[in-house]
N, C-alpha and C. Protein backbone atom coordinates (compact mmCIF):
# COMPACT_ATOMS: atom_id res chain seq x y z
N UNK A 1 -22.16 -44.13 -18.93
CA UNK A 1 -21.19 -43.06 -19.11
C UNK A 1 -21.35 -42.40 -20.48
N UNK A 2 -21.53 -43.34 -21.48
CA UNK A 2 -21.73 -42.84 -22.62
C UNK A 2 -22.60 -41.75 -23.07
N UNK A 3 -23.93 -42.30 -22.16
CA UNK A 3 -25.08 -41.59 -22.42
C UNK A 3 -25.04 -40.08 -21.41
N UNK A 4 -23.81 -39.98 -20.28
CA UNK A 4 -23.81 -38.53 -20.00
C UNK A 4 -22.98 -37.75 -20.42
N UNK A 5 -22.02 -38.17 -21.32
CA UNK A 5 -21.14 -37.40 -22.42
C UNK A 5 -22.25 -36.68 -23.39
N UNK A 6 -22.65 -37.51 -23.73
CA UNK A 6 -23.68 -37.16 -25.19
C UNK A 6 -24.45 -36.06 -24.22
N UNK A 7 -25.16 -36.12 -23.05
CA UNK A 7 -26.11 -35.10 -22.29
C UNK A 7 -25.18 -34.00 -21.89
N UNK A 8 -24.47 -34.44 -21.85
CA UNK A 8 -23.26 -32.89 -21.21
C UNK A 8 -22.58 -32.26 -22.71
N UNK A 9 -22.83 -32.76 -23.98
CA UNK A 9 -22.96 -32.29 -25.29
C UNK A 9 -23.61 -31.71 -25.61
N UNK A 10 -24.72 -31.98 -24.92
CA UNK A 10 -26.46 -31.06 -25.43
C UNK A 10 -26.29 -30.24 -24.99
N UNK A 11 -26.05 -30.12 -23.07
CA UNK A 11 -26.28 -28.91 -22.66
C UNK A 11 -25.39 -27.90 -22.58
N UNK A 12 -24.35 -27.93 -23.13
CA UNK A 12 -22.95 -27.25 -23.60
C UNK A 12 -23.33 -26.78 -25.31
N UNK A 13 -24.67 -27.42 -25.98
CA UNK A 13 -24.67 -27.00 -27.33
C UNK A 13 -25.85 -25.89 -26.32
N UNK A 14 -26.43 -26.64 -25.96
CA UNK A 14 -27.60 -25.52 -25.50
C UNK A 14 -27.36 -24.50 -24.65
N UNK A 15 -26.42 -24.35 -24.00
CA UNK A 15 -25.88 -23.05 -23.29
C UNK A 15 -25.45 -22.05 -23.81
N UNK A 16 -24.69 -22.93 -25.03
CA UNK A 16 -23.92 -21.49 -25.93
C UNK A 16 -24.99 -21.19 -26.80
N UNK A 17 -26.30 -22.11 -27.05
CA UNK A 17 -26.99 -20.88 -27.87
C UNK A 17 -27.75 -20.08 -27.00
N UNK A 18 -28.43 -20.44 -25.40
CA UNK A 18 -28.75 -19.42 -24.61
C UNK A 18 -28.22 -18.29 -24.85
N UNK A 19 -26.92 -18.37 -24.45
CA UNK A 19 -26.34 -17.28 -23.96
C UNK A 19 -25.78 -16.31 -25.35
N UNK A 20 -26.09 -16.73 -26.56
CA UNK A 20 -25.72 -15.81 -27.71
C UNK A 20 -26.73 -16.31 -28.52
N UNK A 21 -27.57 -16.62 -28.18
CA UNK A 21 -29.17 -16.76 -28.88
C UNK A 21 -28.96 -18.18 -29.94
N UNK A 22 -29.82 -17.94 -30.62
CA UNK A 22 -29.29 -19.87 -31.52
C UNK A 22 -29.25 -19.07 -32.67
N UNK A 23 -27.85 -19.78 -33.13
CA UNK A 23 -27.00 -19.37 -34.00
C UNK A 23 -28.09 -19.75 -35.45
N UNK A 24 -27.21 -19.17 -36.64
CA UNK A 24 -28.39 -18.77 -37.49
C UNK A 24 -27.44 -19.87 -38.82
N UNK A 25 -27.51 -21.38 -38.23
CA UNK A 25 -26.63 -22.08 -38.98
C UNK A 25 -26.86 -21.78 -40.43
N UNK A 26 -28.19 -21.47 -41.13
CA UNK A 26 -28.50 -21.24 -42.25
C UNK A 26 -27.58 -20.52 -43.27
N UNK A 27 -27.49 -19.07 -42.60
CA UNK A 27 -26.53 -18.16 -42.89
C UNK A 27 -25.15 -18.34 -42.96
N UNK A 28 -24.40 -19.52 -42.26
CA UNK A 28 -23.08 -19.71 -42.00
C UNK A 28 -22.18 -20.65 -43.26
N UNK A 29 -21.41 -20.15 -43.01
CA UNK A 29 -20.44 -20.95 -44.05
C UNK A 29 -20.10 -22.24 -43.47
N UNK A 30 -19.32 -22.96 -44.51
CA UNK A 30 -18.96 -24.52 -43.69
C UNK A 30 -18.34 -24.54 -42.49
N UNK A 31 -17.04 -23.79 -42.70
CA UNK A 31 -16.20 -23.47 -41.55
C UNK A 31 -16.46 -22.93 -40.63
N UNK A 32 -17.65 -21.66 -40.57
CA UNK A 32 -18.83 -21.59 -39.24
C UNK A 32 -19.31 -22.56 -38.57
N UNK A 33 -19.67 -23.36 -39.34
CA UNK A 33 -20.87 -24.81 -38.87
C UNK A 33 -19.98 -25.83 -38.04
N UNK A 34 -18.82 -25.84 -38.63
CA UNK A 34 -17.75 -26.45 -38.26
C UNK A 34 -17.78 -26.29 -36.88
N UNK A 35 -17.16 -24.60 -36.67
CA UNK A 35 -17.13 -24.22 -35.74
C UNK A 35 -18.14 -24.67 -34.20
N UNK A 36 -19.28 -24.09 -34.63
CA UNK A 36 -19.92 -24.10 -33.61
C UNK A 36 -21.07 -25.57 -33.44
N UNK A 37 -20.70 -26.46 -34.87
CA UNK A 37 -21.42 -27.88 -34.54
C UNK A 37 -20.54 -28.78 -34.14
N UNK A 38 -19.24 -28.69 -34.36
CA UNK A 38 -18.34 -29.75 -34.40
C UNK A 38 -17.08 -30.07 -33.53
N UNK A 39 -16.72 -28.76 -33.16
CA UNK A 39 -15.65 -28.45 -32.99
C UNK A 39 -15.82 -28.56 -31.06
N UNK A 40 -16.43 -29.04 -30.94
CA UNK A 40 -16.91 -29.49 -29.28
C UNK A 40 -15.81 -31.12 -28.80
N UNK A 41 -16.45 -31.37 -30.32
CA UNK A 41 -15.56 -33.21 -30.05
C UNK A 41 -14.29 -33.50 -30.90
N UNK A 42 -15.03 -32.83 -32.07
CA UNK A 42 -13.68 -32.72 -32.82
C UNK A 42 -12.45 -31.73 -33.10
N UNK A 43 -12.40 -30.59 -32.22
CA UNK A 43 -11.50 -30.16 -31.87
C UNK A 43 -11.44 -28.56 -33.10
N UNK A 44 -11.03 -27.46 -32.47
CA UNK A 44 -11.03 -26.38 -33.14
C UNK A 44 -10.35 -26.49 -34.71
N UNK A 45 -9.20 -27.30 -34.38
CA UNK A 45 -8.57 -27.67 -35.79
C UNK A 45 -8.40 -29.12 -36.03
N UNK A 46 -9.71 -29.76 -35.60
CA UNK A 46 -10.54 -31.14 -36.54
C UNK A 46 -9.49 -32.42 -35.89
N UNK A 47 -8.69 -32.10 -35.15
CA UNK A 47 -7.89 -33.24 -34.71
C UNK A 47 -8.72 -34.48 -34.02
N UNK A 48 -9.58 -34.27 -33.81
CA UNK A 48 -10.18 -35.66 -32.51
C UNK A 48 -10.25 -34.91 -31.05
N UNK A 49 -9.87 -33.50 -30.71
CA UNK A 49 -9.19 -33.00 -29.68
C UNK A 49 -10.24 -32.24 -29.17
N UNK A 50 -11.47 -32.34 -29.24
CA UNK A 50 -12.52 -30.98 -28.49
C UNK A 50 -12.58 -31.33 -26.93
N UNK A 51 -12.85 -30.50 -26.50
CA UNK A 51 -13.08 -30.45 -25.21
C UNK A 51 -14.01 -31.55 -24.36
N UNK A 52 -14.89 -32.00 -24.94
CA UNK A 52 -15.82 -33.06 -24.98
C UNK A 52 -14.91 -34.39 -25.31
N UNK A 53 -14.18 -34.21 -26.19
CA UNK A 53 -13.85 -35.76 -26.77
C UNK A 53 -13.52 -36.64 -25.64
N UNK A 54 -12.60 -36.27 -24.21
CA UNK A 54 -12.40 -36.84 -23.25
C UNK A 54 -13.05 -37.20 -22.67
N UNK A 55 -14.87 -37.23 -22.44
CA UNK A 55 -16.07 -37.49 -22.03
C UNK A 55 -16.70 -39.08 -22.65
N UNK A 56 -16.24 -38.94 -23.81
CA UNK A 56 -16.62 -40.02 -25.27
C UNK A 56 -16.04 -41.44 -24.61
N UNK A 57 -16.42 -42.29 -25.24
CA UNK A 57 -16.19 -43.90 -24.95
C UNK A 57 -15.29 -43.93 -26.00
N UNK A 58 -15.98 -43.61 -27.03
CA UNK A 58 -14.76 -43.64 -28.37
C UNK A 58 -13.70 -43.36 -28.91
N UNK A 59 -12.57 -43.31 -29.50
CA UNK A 59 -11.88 -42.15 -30.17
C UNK A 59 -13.11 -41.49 -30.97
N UNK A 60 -12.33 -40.17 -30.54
CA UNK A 60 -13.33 -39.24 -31.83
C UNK A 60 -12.30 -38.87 -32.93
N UNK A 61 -12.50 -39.14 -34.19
CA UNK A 61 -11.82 -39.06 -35.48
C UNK A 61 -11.37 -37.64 -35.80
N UNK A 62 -9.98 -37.95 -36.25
CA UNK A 62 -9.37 -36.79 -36.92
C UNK A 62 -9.92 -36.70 -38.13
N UNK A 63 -10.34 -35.59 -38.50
CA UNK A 63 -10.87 -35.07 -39.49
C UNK A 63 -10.10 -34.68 -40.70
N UNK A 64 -8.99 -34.48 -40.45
CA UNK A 64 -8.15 -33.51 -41.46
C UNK A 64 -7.26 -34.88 -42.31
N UNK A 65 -7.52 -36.27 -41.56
CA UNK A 65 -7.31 -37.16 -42.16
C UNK A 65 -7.81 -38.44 -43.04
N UNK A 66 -9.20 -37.90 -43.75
CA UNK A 66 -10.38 -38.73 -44.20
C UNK A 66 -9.98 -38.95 -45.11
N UNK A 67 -9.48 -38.11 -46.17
CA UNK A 67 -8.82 -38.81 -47.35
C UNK A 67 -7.42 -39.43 -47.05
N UNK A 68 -6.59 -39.11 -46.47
CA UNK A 68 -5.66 -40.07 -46.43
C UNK A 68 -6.15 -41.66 -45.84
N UNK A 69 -7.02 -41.62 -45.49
CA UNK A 69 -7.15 -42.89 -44.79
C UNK A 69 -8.02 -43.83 -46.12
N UNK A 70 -8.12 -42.84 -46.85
CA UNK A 70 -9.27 -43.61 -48.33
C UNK A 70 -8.39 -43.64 -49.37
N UNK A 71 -6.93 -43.53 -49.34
CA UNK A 71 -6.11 -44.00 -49.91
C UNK A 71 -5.74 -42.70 -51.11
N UNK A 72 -6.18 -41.39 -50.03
CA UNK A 72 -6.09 -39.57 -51.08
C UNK A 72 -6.87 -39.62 -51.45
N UNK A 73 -8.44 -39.91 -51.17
CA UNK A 73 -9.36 -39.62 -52.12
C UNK A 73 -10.99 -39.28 -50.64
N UNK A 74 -10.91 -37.88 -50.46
CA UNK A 74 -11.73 -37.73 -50.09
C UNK A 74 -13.23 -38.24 -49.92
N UNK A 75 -14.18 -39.01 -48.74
CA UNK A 75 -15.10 -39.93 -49.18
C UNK A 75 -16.18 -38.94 -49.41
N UNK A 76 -16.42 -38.13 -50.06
CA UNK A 76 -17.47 -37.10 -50.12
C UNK A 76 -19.10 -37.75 -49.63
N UNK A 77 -19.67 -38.66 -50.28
CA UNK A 77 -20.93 -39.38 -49.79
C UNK A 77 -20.62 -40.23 -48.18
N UNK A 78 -20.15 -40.65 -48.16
CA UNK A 78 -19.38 -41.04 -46.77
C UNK A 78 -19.92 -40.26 -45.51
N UNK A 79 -18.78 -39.20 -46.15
CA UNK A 79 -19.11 -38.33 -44.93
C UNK A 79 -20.83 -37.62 -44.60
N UNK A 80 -20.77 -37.37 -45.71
CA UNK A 80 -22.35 -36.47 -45.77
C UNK A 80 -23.33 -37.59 -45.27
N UNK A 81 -23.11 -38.76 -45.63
CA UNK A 81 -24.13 -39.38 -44.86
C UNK A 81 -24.14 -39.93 -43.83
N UNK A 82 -22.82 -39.50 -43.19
CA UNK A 82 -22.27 -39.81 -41.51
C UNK A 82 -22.69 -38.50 -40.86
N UNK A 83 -22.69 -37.08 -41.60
CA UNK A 83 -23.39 -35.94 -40.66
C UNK A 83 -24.84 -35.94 -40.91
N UNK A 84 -25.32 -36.11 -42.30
CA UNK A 84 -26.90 -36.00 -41.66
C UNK A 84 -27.63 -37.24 -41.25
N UNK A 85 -27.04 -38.37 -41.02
CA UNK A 85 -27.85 -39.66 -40.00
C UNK A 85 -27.89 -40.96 -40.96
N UNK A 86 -27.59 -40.47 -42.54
CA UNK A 86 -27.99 -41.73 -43.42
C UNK A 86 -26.96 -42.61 -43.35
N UNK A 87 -25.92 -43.16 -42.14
CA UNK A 87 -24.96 -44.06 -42.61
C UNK A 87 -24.41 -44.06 -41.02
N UNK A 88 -25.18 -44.99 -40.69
CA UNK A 88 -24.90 -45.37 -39.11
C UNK A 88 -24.21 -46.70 -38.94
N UNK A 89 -22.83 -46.74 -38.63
CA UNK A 89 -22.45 -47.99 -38.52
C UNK A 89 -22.30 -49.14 -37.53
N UNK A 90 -23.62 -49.77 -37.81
CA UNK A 90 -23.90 -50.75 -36.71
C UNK A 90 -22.78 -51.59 -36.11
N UNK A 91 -22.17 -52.18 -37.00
CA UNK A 91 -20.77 -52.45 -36.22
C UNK A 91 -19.98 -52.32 -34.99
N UNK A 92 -20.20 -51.03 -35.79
CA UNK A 92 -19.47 -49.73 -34.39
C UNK A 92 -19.93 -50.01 -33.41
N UNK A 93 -21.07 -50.43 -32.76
CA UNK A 93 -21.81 -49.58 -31.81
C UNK A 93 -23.04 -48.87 -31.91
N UNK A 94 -23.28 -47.78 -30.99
CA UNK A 94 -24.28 -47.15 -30.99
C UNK A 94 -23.76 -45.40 -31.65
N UNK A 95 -24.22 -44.97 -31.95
CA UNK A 95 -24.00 -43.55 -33.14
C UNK A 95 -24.02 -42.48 -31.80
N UNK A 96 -22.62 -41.87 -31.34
CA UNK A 96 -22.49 -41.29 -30.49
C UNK A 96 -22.74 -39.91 -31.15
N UNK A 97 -22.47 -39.60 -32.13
CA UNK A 97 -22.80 -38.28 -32.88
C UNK A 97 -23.89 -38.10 -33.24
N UNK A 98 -24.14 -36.42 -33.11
CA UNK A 98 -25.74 -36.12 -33.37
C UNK A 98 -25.80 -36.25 -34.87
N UNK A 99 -28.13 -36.54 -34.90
CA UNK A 99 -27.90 -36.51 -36.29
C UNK A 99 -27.87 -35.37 -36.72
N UNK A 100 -26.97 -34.82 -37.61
CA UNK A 100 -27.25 -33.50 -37.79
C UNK A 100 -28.47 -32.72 -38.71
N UNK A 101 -28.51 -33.94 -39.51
CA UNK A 101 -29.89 -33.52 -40.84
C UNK A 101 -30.59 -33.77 -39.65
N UNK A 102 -31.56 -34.59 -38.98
CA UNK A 102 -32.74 -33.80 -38.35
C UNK A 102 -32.36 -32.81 -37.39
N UNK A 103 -30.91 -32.57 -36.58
CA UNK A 103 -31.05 -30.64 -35.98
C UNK A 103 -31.31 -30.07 -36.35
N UNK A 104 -30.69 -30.11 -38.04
CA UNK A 104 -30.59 -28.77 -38.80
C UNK A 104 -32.13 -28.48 -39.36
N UNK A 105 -32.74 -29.46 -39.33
CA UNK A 105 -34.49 -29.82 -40.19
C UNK A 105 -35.49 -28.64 -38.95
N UNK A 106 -35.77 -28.11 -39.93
CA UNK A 106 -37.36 -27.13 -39.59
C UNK A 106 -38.31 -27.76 -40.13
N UNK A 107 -38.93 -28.72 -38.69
CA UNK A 107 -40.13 -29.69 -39.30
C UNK A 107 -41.12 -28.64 -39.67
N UNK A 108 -41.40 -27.72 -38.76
CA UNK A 108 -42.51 -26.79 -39.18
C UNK A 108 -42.52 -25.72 -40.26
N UNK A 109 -41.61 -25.66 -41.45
CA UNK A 109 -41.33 -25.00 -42.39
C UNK A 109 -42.74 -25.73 -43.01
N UNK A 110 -43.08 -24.80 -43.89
CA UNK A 110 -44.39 -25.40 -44.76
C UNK A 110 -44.12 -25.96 -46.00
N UNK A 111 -42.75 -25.67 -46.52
CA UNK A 111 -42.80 -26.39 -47.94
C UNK A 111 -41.09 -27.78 -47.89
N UNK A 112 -41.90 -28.52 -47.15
CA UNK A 112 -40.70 -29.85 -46.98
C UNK A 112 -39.75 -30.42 -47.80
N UNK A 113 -39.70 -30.11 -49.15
CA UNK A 113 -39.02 -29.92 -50.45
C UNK A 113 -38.31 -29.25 -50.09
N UNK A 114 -38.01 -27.74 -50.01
CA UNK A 114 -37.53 -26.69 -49.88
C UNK A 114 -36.77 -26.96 -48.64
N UNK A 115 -37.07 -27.37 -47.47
CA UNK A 115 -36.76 -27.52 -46.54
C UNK A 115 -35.38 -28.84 -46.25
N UNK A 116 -36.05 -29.73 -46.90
CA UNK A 116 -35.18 -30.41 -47.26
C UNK A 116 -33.65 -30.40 -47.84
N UNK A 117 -33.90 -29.46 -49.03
CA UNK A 117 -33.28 -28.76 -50.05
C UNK A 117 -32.05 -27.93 -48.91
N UNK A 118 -32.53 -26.99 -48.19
CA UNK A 118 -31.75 -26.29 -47.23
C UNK A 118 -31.05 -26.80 -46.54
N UNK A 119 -31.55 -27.95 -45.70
CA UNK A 119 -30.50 -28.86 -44.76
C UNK A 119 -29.69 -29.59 -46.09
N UNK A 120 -29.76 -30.14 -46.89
CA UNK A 120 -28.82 -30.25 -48.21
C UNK A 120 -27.78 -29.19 -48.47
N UNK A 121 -28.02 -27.96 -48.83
CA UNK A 121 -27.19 -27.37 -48.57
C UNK A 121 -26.25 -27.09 -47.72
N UNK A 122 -26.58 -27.11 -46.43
CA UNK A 122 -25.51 -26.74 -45.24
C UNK A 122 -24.58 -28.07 -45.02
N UNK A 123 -25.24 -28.91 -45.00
CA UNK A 123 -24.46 -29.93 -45.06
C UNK A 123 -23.61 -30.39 -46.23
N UNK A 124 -23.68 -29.43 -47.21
CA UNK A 124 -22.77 -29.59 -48.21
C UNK A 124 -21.26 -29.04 -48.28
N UNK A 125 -21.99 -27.56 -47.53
CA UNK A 125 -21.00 -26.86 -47.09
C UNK A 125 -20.46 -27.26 -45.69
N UNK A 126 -20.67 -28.19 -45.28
CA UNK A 126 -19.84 -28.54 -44.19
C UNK A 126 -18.91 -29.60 -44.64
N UNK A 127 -19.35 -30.52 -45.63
CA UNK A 127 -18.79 -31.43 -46.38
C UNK A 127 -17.62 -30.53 -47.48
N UNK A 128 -17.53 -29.74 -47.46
CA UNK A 128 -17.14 -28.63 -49.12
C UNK A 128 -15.94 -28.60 -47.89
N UNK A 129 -15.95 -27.65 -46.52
CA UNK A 129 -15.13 -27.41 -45.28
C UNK A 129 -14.22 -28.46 -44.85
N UNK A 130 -14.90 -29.85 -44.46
CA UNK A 130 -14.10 -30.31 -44.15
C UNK A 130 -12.79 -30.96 -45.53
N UNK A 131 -13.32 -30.99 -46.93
CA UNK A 131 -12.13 -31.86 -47.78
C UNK A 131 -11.75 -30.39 -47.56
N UNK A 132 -11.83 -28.98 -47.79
CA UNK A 132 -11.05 -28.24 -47.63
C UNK A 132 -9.71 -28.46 -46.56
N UNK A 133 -9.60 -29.33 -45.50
CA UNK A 133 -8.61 -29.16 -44.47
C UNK A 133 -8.38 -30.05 -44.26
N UNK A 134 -8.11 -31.34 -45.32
CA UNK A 134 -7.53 -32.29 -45.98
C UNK A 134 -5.91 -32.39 -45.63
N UNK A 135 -5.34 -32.86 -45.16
CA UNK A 135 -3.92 -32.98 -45.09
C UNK A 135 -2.94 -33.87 -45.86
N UNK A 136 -1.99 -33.79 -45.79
CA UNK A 136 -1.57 -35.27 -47.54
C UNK A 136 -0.72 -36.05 -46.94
């Protein structure tokens, strides 16, 4: 079951970029990325509530509550290394969320530094987005 949530994730990411071409995450602000990477499971306004989440084995996490749960202190490395793949918690389970550092990665870019550098960025600004909508 698990594994056709996650496939009915793909092809619901991959439909909406069919049908409005693939979005140009580069260009987007956090709260864009939000939008159209996240907001499937985690809900338009970050609750746990996307449309998908009812598909999931898991709870899917409220978002707007990461620092309160770290005692008001936003986990900034935490998170960033829960969206781009570096902090998989075996514990848990198996990592129902995509990784996002290799989606966002253009293996075929020619200068992998640079490239690197870019998926760093977006994922910063998705990290910058979410302590933005922090609740107390």
């Amino acid at each position: 079951m698990r594994y056709a949530a996650i496939f009915t994730v793909g092809v619901l990411f991959v439909s909406a970029c069919a049908s409005t071409g693939a979005p140009d995450t580069r260009k987007m602000s956090g709260m864009e990325m939000y939008q159209q990477l996240c907001s499937s499971c985690h809900g338009v306004s970050a609750h746990g509530d996307g449309p998908v989440s009812s598909l999931l084995k898991i709870a899917v996490p409220d978002l707007t509550r990461l620092a309160q749960r770290e005692g008001g202190e936003f986990p900034t490395e935490d998170v960033r290394r829960t969206i781009d793949g570096r902090w998989d918690r075996h514990a848990h389970g198996a990592r129902d969320m995509p990784v996002w550092g290799w989606q966002l990665y253009d293996s075929s870019a020619a200068n992998d530094a640079a490239e690197r550098a870019q998926v760093d960025s977006m994922i910063g600004r998705l990290v910058d987005y979410l302590r933005s909508i922090q609740v107390n």
